[in-house]
C-alpha atoms as a PDB file:
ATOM      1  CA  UNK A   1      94.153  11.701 -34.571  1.00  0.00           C
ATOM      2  CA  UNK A   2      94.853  12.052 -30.797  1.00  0.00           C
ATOM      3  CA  UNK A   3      94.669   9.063 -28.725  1.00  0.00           C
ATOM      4  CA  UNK A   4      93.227   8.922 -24.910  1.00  0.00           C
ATOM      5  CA  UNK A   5      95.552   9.678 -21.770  1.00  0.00           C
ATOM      6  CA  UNK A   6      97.046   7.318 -19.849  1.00  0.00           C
ATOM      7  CA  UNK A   7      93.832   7.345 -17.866  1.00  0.00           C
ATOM      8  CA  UNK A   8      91.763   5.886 -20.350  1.00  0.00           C
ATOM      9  CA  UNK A   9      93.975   3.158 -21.112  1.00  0.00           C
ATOM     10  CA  UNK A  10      94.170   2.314 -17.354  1.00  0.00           C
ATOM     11  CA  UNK A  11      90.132   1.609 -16.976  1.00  0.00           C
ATOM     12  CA  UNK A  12      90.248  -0.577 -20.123  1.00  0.00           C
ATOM     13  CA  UNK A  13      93.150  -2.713 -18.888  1.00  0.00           C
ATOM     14  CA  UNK A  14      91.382  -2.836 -15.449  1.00  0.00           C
ATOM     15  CA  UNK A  15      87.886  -3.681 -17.620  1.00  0.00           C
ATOM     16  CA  UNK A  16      89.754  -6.155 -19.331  1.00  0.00           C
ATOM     17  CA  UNK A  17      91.589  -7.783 -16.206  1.00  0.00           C
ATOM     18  CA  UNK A  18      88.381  -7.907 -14.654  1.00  0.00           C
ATOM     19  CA  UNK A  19      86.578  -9.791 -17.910  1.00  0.00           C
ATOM     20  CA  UNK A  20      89.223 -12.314 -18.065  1.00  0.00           C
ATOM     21  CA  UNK A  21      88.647 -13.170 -14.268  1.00  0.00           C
ATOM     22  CA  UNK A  22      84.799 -13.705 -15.482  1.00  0.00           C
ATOM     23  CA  UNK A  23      85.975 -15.676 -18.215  1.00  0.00           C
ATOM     24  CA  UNK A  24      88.546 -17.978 -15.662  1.00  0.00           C
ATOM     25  CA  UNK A  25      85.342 -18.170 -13.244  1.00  0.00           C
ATOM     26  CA  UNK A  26      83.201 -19.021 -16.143  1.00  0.00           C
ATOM     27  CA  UNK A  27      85.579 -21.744 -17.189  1.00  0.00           C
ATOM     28  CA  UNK A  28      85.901 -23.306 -13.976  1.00  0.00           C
ATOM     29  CA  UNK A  29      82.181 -23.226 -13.166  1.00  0.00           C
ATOM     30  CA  UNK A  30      81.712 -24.863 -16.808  1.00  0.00           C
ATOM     31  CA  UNK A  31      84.144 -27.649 -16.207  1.00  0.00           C
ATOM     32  CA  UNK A  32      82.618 -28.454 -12.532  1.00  0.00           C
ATOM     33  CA  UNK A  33      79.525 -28.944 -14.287  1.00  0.00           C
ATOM     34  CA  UNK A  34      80.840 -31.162 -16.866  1.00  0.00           C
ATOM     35  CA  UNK A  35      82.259 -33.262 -14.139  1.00  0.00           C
ATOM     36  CA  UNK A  36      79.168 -33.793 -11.837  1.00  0.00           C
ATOM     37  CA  UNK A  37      77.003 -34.297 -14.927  1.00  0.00           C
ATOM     38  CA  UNK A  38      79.866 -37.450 -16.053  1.00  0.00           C
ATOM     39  CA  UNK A  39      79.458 -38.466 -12.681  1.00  0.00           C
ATOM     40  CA  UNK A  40      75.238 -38.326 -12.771  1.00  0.00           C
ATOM     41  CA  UNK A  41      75.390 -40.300 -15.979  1.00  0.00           C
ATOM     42  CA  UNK A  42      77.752 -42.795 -14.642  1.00  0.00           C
ATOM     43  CA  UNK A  43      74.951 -43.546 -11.470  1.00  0.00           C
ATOM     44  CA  UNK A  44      72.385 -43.750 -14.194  1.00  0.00           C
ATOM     45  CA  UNK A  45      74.309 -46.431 -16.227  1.00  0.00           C
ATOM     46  CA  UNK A  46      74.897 -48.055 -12.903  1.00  0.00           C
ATOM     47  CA  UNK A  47      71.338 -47.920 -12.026  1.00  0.00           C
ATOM     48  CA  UNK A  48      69.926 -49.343 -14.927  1.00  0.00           C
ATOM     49  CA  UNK A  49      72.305 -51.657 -15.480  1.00  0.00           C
ATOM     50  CA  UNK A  50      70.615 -53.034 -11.690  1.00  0.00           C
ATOM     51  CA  UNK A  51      67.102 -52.321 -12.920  1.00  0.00           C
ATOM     52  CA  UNK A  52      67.458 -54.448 -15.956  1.00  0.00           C
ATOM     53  CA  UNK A  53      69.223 -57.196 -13.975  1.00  0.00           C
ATOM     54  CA  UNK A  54      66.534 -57.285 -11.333  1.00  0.00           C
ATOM     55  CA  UNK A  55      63.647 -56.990 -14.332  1.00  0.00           C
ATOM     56  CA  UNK A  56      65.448 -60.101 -16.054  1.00  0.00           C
ATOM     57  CA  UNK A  57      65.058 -62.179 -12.290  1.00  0.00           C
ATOM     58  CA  UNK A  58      62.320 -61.538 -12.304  1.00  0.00           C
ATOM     59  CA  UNK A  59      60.525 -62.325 -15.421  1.00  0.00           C
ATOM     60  CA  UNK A  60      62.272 -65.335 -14.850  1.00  0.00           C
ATOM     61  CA  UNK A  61      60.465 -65.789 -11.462  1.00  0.00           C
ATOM     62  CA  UNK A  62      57.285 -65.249 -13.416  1.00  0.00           C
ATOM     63  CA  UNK A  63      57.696 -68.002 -15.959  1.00  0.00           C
ATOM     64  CA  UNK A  64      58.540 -70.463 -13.847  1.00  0.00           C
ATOM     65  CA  UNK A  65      55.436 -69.745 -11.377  1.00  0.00           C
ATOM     66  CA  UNK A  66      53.853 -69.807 -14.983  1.00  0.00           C
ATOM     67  CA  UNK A  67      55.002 -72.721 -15.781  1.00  0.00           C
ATOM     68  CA  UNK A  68      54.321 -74.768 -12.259  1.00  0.00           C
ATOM     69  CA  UNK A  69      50.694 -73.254 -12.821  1.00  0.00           C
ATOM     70  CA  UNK A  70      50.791 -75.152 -16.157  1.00  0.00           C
ATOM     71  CA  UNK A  71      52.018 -78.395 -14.887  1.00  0.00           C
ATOM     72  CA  UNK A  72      49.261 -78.203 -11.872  1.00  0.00           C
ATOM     73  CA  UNK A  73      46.815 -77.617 -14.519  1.00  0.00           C
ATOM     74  CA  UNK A  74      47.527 -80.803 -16.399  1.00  0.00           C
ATOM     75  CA  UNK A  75      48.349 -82.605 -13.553  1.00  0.00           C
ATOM     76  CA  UNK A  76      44.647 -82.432 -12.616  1.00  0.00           C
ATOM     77  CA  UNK A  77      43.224 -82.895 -15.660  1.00  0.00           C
ATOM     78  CA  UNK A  78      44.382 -86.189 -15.456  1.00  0.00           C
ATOM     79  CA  UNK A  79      42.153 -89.449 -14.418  1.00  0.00           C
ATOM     80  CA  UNK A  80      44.549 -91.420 -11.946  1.00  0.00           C
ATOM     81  CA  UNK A  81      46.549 -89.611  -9.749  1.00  0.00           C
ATOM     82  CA  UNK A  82      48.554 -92.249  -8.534  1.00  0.00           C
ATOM     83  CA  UNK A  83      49.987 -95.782  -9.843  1.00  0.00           C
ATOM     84  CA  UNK A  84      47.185 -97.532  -7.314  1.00  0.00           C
ATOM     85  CA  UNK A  85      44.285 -95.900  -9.102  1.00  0.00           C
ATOM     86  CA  UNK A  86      45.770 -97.301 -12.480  1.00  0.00           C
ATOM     87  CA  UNK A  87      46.411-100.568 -11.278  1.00  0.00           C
ATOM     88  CA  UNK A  88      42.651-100.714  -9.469  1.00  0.00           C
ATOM     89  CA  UNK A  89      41.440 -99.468 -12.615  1.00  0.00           C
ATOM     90  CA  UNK A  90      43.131-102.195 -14.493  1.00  0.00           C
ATOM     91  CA  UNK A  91      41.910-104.740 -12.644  1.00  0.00           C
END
């Protein structure tokens, strides 16, 4: 069985020179990638770690205006609304 020239053997070292340079580029491109997307999930862990801080303030806010609602409501609901009306009723 013959084998090809010297020629031949050139183009497939030069094909495979050139495929490993793909494969280096292709690398590279891959691990830049990997590295913004860490960084993209690192501002979205930041992010909501904000969001869920300022959600927690404020349902807070919301049940203490809740609960001064509350206390206004009973407030009025009762008869003598200060220590003069009790003592006026008394006597």
């Amino acid at each position: 069985m013959a084998t090809k020239g010297g020629n031949g053997n050139e183009r497939r070292n030069t094909l495979r020179a050139e495929l490993d340079s793909l494969r280096d580029k292709q690398a590279g491109n891959k691990s830049s990638r990997g590295k913004v997307l860490d960084q993209i999930k690192a501002y979205q862990e930041n992010i909501q770690k904000k969001v869920s801080w300022l959600l927690f303030f404020l349902e807070m806010a919301i049940k203490a205006v809740l609960q001064i609602k509350d206390l206004q409501a009973a407030k009025a609901k009762i008869p003598y609304k200060t220590v003069a009306e009790v003592d006026a009723r008394i006597a």
